[in-house]
Protein backbone atom coordinates (compact mmCIF):
# COMPACT_ATOMS: atom_id res chain seq x y z
CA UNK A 1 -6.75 19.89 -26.40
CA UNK A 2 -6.38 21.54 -29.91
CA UNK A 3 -8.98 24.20 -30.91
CA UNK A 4 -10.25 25.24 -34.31
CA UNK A 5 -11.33 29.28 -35.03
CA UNK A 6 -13.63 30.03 -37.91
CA UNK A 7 -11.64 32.97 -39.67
CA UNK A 8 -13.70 34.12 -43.14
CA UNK A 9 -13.06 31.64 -45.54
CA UNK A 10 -10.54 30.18 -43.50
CA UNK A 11 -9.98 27.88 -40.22
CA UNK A 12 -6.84 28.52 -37.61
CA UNK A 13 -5.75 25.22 -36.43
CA UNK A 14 -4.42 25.56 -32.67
CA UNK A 15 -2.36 23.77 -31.46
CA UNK A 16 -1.45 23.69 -27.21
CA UNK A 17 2.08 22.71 -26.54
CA UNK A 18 2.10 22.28 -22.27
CA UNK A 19 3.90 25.23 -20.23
CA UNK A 20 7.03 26.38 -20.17
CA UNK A 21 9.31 27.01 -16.54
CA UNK A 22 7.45 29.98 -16.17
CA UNK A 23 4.12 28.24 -16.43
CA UNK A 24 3.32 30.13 -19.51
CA UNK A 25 1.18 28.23 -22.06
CA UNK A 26 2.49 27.35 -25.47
CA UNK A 27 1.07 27.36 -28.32
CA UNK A 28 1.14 26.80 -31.98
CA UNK A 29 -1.04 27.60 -34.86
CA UNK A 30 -1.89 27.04 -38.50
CA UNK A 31 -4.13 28.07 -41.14
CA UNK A 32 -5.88 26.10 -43.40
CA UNK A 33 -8.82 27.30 -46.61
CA UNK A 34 -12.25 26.21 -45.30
CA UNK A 35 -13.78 25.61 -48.55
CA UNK A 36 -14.86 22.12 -49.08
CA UNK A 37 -13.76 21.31 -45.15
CA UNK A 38 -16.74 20.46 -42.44
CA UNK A 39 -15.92 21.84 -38.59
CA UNK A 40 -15.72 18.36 -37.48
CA UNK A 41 -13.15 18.15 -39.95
CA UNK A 42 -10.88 21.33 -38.90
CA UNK A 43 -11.24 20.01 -35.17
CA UNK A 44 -9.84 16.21 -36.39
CA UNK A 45 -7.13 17.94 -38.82
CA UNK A 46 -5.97 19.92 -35.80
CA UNK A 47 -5.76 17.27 -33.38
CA UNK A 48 -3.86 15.68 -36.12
CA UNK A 49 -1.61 19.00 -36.18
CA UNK A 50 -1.39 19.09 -31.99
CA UNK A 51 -0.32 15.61 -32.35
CA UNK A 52 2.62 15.79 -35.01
CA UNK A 53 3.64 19.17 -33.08
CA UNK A 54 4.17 17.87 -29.55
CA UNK A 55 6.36 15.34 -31.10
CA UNK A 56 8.41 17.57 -33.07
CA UNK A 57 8.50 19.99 -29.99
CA UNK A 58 8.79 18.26 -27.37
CA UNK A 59 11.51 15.16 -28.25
CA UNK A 60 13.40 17.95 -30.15
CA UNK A 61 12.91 21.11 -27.51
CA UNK A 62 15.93 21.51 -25.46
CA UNK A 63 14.05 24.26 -23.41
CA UNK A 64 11.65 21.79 -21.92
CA UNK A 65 11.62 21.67 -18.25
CA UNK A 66 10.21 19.55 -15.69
CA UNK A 67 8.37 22.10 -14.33
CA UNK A 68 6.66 22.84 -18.04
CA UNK A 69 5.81 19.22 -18.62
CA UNK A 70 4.04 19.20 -15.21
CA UNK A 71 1.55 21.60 -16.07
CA UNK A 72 1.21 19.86 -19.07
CA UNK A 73 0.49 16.49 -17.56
CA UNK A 74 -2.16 18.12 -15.30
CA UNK A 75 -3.86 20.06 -17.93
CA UNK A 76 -4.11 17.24 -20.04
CA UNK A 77 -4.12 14.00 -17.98
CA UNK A 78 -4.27 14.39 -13.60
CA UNK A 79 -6.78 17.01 -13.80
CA UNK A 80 -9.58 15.35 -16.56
CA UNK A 81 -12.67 14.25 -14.77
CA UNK A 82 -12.43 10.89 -12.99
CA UNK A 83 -8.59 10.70 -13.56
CA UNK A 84 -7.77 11.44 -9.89
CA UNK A 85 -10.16 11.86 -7.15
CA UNK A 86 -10.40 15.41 -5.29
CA UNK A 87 -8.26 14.46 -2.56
CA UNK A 88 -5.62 12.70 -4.65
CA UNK A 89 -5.38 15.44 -6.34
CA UNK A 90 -4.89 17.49 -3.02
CA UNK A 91 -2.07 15.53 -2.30
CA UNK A 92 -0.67 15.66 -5.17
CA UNK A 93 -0.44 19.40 -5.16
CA UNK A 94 1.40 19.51 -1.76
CA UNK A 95 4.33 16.86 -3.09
CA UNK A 96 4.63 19.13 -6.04
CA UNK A 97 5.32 22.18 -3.85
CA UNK A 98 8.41 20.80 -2.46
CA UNK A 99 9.53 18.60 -5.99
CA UNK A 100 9.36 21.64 -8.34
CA UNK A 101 11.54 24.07 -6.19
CA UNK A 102 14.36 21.40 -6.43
CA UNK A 103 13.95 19.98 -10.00
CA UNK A 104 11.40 22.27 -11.96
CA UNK A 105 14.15 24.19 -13.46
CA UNK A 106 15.99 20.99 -15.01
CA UNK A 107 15.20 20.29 -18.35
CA UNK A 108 13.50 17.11 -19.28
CA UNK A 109 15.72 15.90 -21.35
CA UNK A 110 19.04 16.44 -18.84
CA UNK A 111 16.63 15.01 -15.76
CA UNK A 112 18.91 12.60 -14.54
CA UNK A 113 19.24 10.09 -11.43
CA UNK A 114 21.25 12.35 -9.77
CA UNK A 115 19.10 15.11 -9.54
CA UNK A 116 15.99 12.73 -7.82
CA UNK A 117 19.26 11.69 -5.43
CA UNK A 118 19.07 15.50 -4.31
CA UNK A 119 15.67 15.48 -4.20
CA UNK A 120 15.09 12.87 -1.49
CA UNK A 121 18.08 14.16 0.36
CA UNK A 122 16.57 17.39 0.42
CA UNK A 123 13.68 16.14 1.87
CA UNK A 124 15.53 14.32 4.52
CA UNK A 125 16.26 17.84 6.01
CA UNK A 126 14.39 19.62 8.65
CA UNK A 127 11.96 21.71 8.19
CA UNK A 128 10.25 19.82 5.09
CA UNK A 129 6.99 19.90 6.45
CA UNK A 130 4.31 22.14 4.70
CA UNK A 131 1.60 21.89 7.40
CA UNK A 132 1.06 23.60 10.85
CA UNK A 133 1.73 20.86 12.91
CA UNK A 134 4.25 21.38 16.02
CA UNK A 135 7.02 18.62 15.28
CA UNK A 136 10.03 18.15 16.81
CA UNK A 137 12.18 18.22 13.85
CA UNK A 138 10.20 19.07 11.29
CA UNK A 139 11.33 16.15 8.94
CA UNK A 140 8.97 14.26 6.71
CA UNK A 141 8.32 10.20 7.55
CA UNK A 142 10.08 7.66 5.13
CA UNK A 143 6.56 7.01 3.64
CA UNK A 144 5.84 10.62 2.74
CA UNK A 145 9.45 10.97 1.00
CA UNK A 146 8.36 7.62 -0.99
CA UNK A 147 5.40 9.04 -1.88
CA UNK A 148 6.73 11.67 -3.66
CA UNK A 149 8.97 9.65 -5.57
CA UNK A 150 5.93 7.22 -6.33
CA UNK A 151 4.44 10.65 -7.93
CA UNK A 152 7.14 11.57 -9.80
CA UNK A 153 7.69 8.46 -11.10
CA UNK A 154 4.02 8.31 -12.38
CA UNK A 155 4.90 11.49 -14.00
CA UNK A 156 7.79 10.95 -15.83
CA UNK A 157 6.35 6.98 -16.71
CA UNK A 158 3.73 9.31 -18.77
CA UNK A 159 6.67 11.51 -20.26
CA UNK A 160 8.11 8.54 -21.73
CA UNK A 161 4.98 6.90 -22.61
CA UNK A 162 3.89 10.12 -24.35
CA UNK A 163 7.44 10.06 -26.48
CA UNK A 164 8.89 13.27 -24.06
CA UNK A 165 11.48 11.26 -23.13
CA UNK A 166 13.20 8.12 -23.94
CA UNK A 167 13.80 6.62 -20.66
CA UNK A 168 12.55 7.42 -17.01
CA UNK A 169 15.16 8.38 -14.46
CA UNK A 170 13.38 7.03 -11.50
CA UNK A 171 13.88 3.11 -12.28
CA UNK A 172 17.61 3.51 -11.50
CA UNK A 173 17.30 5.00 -8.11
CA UNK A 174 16.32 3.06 -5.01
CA UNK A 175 12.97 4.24 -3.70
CA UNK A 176 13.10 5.82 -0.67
CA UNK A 177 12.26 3.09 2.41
CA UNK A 178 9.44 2.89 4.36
CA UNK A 179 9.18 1.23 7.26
CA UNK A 180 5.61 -0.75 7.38
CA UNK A 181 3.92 1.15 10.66
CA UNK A 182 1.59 -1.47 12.30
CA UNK A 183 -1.96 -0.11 13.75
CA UNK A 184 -2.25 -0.91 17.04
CA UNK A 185 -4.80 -3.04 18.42
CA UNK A 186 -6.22 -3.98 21.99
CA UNK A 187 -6.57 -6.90 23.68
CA UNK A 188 -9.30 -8.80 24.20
CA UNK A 189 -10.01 -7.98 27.76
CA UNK A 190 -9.32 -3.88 26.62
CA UNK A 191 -11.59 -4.11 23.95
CA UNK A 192 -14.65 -5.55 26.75
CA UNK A 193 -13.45 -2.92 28.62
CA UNK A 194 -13.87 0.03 26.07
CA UNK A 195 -17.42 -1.55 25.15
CA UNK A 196 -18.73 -1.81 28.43
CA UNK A 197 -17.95 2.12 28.97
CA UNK A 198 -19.22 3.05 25.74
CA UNK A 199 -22.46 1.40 26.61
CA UNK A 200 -22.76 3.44 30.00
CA UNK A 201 -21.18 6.28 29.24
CA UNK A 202 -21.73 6.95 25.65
CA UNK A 203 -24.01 8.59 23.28
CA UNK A 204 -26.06 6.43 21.36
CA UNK A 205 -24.56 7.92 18.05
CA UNK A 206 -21.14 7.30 19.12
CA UNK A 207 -21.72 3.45 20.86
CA UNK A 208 -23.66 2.44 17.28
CA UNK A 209 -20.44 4.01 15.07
CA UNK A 210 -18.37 1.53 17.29
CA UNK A 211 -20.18 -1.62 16.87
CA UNK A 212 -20.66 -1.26 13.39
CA UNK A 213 -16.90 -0.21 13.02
CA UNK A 214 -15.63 -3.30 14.44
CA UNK A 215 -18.37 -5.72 13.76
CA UNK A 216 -17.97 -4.99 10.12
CA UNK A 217 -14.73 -3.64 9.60
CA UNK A 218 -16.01 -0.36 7.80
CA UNK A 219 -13.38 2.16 7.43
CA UNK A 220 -14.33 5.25 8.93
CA UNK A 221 -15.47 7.29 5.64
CA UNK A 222 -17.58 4.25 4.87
CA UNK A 223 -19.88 4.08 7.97
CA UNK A 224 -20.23 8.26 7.59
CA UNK A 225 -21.07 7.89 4.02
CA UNK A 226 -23.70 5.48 5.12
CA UNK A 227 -27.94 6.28 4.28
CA UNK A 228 -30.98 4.55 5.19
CA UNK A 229 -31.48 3.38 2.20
CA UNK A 230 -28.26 1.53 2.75
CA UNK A 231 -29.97 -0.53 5.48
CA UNK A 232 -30.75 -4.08 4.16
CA UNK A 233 -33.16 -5.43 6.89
CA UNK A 234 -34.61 -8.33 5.14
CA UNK A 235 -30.57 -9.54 4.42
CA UNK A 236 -29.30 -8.19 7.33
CA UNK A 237 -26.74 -6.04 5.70
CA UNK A 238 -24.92 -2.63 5.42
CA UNK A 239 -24.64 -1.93 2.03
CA UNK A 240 -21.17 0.06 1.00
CA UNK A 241 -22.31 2.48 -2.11
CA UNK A 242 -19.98 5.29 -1.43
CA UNK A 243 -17.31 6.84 0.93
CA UNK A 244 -16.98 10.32 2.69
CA UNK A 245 -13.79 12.24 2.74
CA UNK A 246 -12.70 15.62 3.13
CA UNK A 247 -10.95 18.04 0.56
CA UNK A 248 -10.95 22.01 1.28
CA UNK A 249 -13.96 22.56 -0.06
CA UNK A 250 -15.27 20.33 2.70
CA UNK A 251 -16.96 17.09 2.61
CA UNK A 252 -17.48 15.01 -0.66
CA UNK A 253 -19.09 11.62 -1.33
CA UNK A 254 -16.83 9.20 -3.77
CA UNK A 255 -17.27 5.33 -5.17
CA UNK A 256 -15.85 2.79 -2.41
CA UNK A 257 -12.22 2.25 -2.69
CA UNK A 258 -12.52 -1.22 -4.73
CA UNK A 259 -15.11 -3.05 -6.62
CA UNK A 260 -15.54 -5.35 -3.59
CA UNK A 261 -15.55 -2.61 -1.11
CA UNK A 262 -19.07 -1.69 -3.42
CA UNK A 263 -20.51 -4.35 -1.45
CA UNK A 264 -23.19 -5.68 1.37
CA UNK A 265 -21.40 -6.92 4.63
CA UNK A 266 -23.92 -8.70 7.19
CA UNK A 267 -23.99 -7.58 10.45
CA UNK A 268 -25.77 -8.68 13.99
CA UNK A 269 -28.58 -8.42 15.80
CA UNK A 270 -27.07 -6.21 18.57
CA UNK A 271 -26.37 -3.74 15.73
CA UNK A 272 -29.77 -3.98 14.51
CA UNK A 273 -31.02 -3.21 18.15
CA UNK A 274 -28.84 -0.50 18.82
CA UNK A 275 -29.59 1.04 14.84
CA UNK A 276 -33.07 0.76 15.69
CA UNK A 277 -32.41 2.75 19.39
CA UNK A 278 -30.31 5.12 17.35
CA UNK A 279 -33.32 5.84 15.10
CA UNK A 280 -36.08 6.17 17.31
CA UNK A 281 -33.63 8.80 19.16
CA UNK A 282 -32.99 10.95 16.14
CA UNK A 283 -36.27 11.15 14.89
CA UNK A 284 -37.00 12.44 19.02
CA UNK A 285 -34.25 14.96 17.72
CA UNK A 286 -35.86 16.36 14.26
CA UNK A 287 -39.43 16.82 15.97
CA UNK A 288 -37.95 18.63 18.41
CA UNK A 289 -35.72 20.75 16.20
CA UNK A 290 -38.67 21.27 13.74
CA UNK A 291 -40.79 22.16 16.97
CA UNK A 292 -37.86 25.23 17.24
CA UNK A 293 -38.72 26.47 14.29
CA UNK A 294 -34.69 24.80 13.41
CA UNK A 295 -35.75 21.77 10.74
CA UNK A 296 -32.86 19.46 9.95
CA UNK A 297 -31.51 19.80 6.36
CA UNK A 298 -33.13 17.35 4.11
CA UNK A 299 -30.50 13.95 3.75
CA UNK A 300 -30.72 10.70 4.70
CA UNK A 301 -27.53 10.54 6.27
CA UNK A 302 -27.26 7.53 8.72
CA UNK A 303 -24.98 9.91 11.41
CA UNK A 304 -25.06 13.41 11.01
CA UNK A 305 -24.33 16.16 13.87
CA UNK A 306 -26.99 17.40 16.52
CA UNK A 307 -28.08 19.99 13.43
CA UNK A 308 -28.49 17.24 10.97
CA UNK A 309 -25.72 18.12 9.06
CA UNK A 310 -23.10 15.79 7.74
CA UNK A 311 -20.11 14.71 10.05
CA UNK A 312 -16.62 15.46 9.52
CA UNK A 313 -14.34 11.83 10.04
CA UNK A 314 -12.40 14.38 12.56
CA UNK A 315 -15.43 14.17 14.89
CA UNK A 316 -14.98 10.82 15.60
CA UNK A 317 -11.31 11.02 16.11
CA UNK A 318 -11.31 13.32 18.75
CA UNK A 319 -14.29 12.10 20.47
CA UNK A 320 -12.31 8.67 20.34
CA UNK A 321 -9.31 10.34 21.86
CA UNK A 322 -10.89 12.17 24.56
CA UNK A 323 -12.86 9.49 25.76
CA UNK A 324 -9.89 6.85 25.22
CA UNK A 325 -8.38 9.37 27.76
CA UNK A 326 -10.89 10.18 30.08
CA UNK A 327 -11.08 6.28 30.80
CA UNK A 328 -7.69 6.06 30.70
CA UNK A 329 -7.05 2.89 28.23
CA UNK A 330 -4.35 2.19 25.46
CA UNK A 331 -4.72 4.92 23.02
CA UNK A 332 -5.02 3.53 19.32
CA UNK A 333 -7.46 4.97 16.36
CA UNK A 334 -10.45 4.54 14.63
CA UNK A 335 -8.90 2.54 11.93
CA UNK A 336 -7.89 0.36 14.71
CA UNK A 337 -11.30 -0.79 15.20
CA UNK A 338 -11.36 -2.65 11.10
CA UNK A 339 -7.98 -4.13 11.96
CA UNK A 340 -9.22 -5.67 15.28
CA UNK A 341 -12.30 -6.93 12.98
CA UNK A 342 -9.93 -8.69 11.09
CA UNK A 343 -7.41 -9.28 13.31
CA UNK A 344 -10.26 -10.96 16.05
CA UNK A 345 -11.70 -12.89 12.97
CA UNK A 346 -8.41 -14.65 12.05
CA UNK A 347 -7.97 -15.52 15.61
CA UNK A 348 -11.16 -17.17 16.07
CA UNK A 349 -10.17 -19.80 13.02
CA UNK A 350 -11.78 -18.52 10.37
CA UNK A 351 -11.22 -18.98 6.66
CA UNK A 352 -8.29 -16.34 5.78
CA UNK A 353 -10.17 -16.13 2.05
CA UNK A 354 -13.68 -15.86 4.17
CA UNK A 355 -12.30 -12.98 6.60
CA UNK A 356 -10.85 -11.24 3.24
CA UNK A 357 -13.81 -11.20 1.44
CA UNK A 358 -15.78 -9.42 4.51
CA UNK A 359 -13.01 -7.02 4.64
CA UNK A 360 -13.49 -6.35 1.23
CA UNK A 361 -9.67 -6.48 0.05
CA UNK A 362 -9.04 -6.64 -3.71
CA UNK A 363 -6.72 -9.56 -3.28
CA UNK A 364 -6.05 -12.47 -0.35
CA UNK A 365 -2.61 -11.18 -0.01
CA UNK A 366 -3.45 -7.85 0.72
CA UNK A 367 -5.09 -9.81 3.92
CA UNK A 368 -2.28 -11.55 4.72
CA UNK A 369 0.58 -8.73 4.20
CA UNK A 370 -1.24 -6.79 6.87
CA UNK A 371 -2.53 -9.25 9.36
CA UNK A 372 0.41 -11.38 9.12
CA UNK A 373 1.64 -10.56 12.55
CA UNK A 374 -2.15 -12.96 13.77
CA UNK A 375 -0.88 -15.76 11.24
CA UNK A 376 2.19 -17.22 13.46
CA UNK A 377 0.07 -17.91 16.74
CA UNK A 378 -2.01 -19.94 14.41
CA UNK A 379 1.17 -21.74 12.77
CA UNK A 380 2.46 -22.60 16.14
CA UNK A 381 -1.36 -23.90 16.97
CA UNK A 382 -1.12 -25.99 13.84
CA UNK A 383 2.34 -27.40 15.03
CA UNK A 384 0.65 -28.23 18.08
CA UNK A 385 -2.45 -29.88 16.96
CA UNK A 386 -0.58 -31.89 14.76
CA UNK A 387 1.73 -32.77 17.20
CA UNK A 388 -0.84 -34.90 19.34
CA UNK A 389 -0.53 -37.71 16.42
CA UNK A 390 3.15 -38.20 17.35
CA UNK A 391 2.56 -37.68 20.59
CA UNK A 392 -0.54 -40.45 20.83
CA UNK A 393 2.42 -42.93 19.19
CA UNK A 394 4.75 -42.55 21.35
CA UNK A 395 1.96 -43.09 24.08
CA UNK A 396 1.21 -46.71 21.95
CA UNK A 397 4.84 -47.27 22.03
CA UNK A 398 6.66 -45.67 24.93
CA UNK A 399 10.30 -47.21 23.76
CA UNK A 400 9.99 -45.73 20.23
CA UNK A 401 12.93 -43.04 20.57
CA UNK A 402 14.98 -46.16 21.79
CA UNK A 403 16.93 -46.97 18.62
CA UNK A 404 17.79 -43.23 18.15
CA UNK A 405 19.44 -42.75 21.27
């Protein structure tokens, strides 16, 4: 943003032009006579003065790079409050690490769709990955490679849109493929299974997460982000104000992921019971704590840790996965617990527009995109049903095929 400095009877406009390869800020700056001109004036003239110069810089600057107009669109756009959340913004930083080494050197104006042809080649090779994790190969999954040319599409979309650039590269090369990776789900007779061991062998914490993760079909960050005062007894709902996830500075609390995920979803009366099992047991917990001279922090947190504090989304993971093990069933994920909500839902004949509105989707094909693989047994139950009409004619008339054959 442009700045204005008061210098004696005069005001220096300035003017900030992005970065340059180096990531070194540039700058321009003018100076105009103060008399008869109002500070709210200067700061509107030199907006004014920003605005005529970026456009006279930047379509005209041959010395532009990619790597420049990056730090430009961060300063000025990705990083304003609200524009991305914190752990967007994480991941944005970690596809930038391996686009700028490759392309942040081009110029803007000579970015071409060759070059984002070397890019995603590039990070078809081994030894992409930027993380700890022990794989095989090291190579990065279809869907991470598209996600980086999703980003730098968004990117140069604003270079253009901004006048930078006339056209964006991106929209003549072929996004990089991804194949759609289906969650898996149990069975029926599994999921009994899991929920009669996590009655008997479970912590109360852990067997109430469950039931309301696949009664409702919460995602995970929802049901951790859950308070008391989220508890609608009198409606019988869960009401959905805000999500939980993690960024390095550690947990962080965020609006729901759509307008309808900001929303009450109803849920039984075995929740209720177990809730109100779950509450009688931590409130054992904070006398007892209190009593030790250790007082839990001050939150009304539905599930915190034994201290009270809140819970990471990793905690339930691996408690998930080592008691998945210990009992030796299918291994699958919490998220697999909202898709066999839905999934168990659209099985059992309900309306598809009924089942996406407790799911809290922004759109009905969103619903049916994902659970499409439920929709064909019910097609071929359709076919069927229908089928007894023909079939209860031919019964009336058992020679009615004769003058076909």
């Amino acid at each position: 943003m442009a700045r204005v400095e008061k210098r004696g009877e005069a005001y220096r406009l300035i003017a900030y032009l992005g970065y340059d390869a180096a990531g070194k800020q540039l700058k321009k700056t003018k100076t105009i006579p103060a008399i008869g001109i109002t500070k709210a004036e200067a700061k509107r003239l030199a907006n004014d003065f920003e605005n005529d110069s970026l456009k006279k810089s930047y379509i005209d600057d041959k010395n532009l790079t990619l790597a420049g107009f990056i730090e430009y669109w961060k300063k000025e756009y990705a990083l304003q409050d609200g524009m991305y959340s914190p752990k967007t913004i994480e991941r944005n930083e970690v596809l930038l690490k391996r686009i700028i080494p490759v392309l942040g050197n081009i110029r803007l104006r000579k970015l071409k769709p060759t070059h984002l042809m070397q890019l995603y080649n590039n990070l078809r090779e081994d030894g992409m990955r930027l993380n700890n994790k022990k794989e095989s190969d090291g190579k990065l999954s279809p869907r991470t490679i598209q996600m980086h040319h999703k980003l730098l599409s968004a990117i140069l979309n604003k270079a253009k849109q901004w006048q930078f650039i006339e056209i964006n590269p991106c929209q003549f090369v072929d996004a990089p493929k991804a194949k759609c990776k289906k969650t898996p789900i149990w069975t029926e007779e599994t999921l009994v299974q899991f929920f009669s061991l996590l009655f008997a062998h479970a912590k109360l914490k852990y067997v109430l997460f469950f039931m309301i993760a696949f009664s409702t079909g919460l995602r995970r960050g929802e049901i951790l982000a859950l308070r008391l005062s989220d508890i609608d007894r009198i409606k019988g709902k869960l009401q959905v104000n805000q999500t939980s996830t993690v960024v390095k500075g550690g947990i962080i609390y965020k609006d729901p992921k759509t307008e309808k995920s900001a929303s009450g979803v109803s849920v039984s009366a075995s929740v209720f019971e177990a809730l109100d099992l779950y509450l009688a047991e931590c409130e054992i917990l904070r006398n007892l704590a209190a009593e030790k001279g250790n007082p839990w922090p001050e939150t009304d947190l539905l599930f915190t840790t034994a201290e009270g504090k809140a819970m990471f989304p990793s905690t339930i993971a691996h408690w998930l996965k080592g008691f998945i093990t210990k009992h030796e069933l299918p291994m699958i994920s919490t998220r697999s617990f909202r898709n066999m909500s839905i999934t168990y839902a659209i099985d059992r004949g309900f309306d598809l527009k009924a089942v996406s509105e407790r799911a809290r989707h922004a759109q009905l094909s969103t619903t049916t995109d994902i659970y499409a693989h439920v929709l064909p047994q019910k097609d071929q139950a359709i076919a069927a049903s229908l089928d007894t009409i023909m079939k209860k004619a031919k019964k009336e008339d058992p020679g009615f095929y004769g003058d076909f054959i």
